[in-house]
C-alpha atoms as a PDB file:
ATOM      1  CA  UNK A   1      -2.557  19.897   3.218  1.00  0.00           C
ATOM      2  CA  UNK A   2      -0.444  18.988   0.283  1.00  0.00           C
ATOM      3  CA  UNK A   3      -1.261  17.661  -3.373  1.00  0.00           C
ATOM      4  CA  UNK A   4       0.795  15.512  -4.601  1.00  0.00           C
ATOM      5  CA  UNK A   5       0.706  14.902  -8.944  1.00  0.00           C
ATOM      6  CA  UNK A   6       2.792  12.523 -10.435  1.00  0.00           C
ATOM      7  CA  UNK A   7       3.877  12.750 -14.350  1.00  0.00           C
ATOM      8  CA  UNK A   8       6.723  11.061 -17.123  1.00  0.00           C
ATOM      9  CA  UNK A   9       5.256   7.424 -16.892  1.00  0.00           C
ATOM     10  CA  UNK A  10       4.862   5.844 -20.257  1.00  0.00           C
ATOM     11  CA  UNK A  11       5.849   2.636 -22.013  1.00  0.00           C
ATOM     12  CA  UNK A  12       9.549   1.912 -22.628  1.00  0.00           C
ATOM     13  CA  UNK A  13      11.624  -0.915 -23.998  1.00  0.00           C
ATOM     14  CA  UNK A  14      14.002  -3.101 -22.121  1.00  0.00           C
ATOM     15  CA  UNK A  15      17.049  -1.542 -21.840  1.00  0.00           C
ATOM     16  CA  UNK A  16      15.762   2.369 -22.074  1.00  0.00           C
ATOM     17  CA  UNK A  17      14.826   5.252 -19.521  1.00  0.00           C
ATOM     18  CA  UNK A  18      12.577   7.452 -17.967  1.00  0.00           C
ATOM     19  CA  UNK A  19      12.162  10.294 -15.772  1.00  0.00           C
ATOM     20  CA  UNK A  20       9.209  10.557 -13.347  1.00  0.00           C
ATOM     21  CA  UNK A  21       8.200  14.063 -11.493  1.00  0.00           C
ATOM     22  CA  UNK A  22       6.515  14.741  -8.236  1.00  0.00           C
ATOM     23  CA  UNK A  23       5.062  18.351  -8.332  1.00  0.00           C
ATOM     24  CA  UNK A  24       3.560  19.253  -4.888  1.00  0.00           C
ATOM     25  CA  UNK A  25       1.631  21.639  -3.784  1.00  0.00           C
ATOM     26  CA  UNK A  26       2.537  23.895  -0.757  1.00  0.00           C
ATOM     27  CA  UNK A  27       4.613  26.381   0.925  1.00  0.00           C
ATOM     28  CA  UNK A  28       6.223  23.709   3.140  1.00  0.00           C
ATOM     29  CA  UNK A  29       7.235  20.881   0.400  1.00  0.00           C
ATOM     30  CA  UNK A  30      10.714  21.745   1.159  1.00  0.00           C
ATOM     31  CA  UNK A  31      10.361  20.926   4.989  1.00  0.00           C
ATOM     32  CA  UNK A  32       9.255  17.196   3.963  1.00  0.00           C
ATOM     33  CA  UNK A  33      11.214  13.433   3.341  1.00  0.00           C
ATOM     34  CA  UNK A  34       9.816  12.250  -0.193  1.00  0.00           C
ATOM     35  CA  UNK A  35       9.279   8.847  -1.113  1.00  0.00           C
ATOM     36  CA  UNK A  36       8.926   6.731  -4.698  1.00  0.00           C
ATOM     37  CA  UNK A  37       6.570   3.591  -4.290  1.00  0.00           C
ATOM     38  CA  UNK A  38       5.607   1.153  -6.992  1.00  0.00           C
ATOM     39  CA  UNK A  39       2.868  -1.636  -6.880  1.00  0.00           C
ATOM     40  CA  UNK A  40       2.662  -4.433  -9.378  1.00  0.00           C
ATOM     41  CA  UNK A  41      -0.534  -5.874 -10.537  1.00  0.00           C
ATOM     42  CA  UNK A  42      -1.830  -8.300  -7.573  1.00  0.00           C
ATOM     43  CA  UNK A  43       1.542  -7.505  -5.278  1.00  0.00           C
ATOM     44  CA  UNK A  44       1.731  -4.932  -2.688  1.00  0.00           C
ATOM     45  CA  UNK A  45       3.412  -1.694  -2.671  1.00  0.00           C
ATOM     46  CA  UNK A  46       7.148  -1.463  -2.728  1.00  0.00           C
ATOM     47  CA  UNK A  47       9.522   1.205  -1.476  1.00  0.00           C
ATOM     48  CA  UNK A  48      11.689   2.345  -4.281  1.00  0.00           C
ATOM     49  CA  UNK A  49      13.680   5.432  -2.959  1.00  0.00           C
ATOM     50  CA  UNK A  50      13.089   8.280  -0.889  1.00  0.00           C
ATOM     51  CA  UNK A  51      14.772  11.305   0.259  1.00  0.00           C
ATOM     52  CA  UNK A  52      15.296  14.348   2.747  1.00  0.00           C
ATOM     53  CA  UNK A  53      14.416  17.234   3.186  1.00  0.00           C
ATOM     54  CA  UNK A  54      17.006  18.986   1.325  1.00  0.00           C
ATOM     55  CA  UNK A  55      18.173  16.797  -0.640  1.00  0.00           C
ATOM     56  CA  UNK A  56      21.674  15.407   0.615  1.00  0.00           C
ATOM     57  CA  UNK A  57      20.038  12.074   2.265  1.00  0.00           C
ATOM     58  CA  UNK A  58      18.943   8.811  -0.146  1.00  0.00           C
ATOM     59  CA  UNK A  59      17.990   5.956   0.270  1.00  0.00           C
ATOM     60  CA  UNK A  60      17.185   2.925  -2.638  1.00  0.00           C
ATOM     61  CA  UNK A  61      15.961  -0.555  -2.351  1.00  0.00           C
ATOM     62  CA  UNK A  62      18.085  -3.011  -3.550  1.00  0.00           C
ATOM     63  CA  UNK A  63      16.809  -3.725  -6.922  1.00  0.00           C
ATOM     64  CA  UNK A  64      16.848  -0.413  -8.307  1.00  0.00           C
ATOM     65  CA  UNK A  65      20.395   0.943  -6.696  1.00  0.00           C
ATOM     66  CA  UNK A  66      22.971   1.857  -9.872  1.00  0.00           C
ATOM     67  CA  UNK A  67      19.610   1.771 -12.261  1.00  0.00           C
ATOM     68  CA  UNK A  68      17.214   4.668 -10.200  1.00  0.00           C
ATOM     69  CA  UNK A  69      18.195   8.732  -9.056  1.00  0.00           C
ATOM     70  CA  UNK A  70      15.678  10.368  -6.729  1.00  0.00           C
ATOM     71  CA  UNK A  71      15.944  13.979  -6.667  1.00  0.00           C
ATOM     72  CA  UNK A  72      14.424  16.771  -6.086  1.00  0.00           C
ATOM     73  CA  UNK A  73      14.211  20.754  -6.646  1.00  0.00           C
ATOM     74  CA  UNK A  74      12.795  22.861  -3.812  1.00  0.00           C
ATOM     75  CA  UNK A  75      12.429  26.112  -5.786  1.00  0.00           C
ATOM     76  CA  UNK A  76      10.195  23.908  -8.226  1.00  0.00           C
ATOM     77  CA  UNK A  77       8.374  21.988  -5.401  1.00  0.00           C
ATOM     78  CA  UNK A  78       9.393  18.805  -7.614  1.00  0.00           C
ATOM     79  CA  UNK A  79      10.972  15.843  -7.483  1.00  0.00           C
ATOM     80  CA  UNK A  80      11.981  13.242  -9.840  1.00  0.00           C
ATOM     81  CA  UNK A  81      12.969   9.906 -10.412  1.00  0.00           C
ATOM     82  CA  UNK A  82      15.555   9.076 -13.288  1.00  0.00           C
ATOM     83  CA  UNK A  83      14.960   5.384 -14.153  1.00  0.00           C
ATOM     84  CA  UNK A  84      17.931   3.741 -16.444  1.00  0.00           C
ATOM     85  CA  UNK A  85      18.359   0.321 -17.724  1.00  0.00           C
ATOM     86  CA  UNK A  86      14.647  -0.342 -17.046  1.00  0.00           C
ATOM     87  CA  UNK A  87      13.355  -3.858 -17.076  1.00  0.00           C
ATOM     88  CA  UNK A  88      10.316  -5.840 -17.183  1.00  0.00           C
ATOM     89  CA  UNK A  89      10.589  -5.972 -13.691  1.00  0.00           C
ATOM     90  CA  UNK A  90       9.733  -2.488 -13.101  1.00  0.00           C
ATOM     91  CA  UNK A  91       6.696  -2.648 -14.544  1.00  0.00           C
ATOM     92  CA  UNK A  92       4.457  -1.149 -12.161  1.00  0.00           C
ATOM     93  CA  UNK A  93       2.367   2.031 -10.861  1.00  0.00           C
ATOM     94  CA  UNK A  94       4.628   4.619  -9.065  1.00  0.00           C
ATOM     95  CA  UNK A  95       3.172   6.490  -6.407  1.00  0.00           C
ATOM     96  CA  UNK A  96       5.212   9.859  -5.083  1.00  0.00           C
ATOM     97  CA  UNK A  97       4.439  10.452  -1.503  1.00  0.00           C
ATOM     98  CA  UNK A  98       5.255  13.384   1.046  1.00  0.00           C
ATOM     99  CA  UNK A  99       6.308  12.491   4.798  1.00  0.00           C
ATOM    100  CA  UNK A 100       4.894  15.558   6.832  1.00  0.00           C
ATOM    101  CA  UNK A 101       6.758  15.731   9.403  1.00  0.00           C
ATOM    102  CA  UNK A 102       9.358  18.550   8.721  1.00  0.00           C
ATOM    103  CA  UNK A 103      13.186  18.618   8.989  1.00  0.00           C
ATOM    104  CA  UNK A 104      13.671  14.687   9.480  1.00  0.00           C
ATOM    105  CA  UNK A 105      16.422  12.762   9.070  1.00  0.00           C
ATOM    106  CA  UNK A 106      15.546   9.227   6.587  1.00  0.00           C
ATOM    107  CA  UNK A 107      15.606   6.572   8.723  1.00  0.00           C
ATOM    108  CA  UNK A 108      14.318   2.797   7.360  1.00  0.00           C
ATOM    109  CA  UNK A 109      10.856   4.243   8.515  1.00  0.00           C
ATOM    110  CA  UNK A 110      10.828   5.889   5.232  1.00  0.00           C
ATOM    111  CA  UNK A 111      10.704   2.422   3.230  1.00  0.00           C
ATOM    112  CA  UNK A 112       6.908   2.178   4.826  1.00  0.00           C
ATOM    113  CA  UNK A 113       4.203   3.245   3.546  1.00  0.00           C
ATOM    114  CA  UNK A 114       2.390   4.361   6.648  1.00  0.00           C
ATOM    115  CA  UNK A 115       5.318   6.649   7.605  1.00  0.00           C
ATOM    116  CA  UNK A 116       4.196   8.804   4.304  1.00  0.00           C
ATOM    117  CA  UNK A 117       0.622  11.266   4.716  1.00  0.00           C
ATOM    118  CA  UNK A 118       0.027  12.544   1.651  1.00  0.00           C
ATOM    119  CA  UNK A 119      -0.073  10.091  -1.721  1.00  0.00           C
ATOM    120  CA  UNK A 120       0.037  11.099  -5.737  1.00  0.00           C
ATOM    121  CA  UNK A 121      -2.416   8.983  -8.005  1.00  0.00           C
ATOM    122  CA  UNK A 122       0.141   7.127  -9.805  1.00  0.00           C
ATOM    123  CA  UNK A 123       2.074   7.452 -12.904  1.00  0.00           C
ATOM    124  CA  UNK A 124       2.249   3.411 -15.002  1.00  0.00           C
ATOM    125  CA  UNK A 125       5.596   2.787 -15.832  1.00  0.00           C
ATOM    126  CA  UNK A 126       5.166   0.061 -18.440  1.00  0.00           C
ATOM    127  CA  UNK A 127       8.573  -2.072 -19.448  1.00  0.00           C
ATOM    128  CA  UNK A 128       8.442  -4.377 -22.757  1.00  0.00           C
ATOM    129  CA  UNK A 129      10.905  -7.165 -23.071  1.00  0.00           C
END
């Protein structure tokens, strides 16, 4: 089982930045693909970037690429999520998740949330125009 705790949300002007963290629980956290979600009031939740294993795979969707850097720090069991030129826009929860099954390559599999098993609570990431 892992834990999953999300932290860094807040409430940011247009224009400014943020840094979320993913601290998981775990021996194996290093074995697993990570993934940032974010859901909207009354929309569903989006993939916003995810990566591998070690670290050397990444994957964004298109409206964050340039703006968002996933990350992550085995030794720490953390990863993060530096958010630049923030807008309205990303006004949303984001949800860290962990994708269980070890060693794997990302493939667009990791844009879904079903291909995830273990899910933070949410941090609210709140943008003002």
């Amino acid at each position: 089982q892992v834990q999953v705790v999300e932290s860094g949300g807040g409430l940011v002007q247009a224009g400014g930045s943020l840094r979320l963290s993913c601290a998981a629980s775990g021996r194996t956290f290093s074995n697993y693909a990570m993934g940032w979600f974010r859901q909207a009031p009354g929309k569903e939740r989006e993939f916003v970037a995810a990566i591998n294993w070690i670290g050397l795979d990444k994957s964004y969707a298109d409206s964050v690429k340039g703006r968002f850097a996933i990350s992550r720090d085995n030794a720490k069991n953390t990863v993060y999520l530096q958010m630049n030129s923030l807008k309205p826009d990303d006004t949303a929860a984001y949800y860290c998740a962990a994708d269980r099954a070890p060693w794997t390559r990302l493939t667009n599999g990791h844009t879904l949330t079903n291909t995830y098993d273990y899910w933070g609570q949410g941090t609210q990431v709140t943008v003002s125009s």
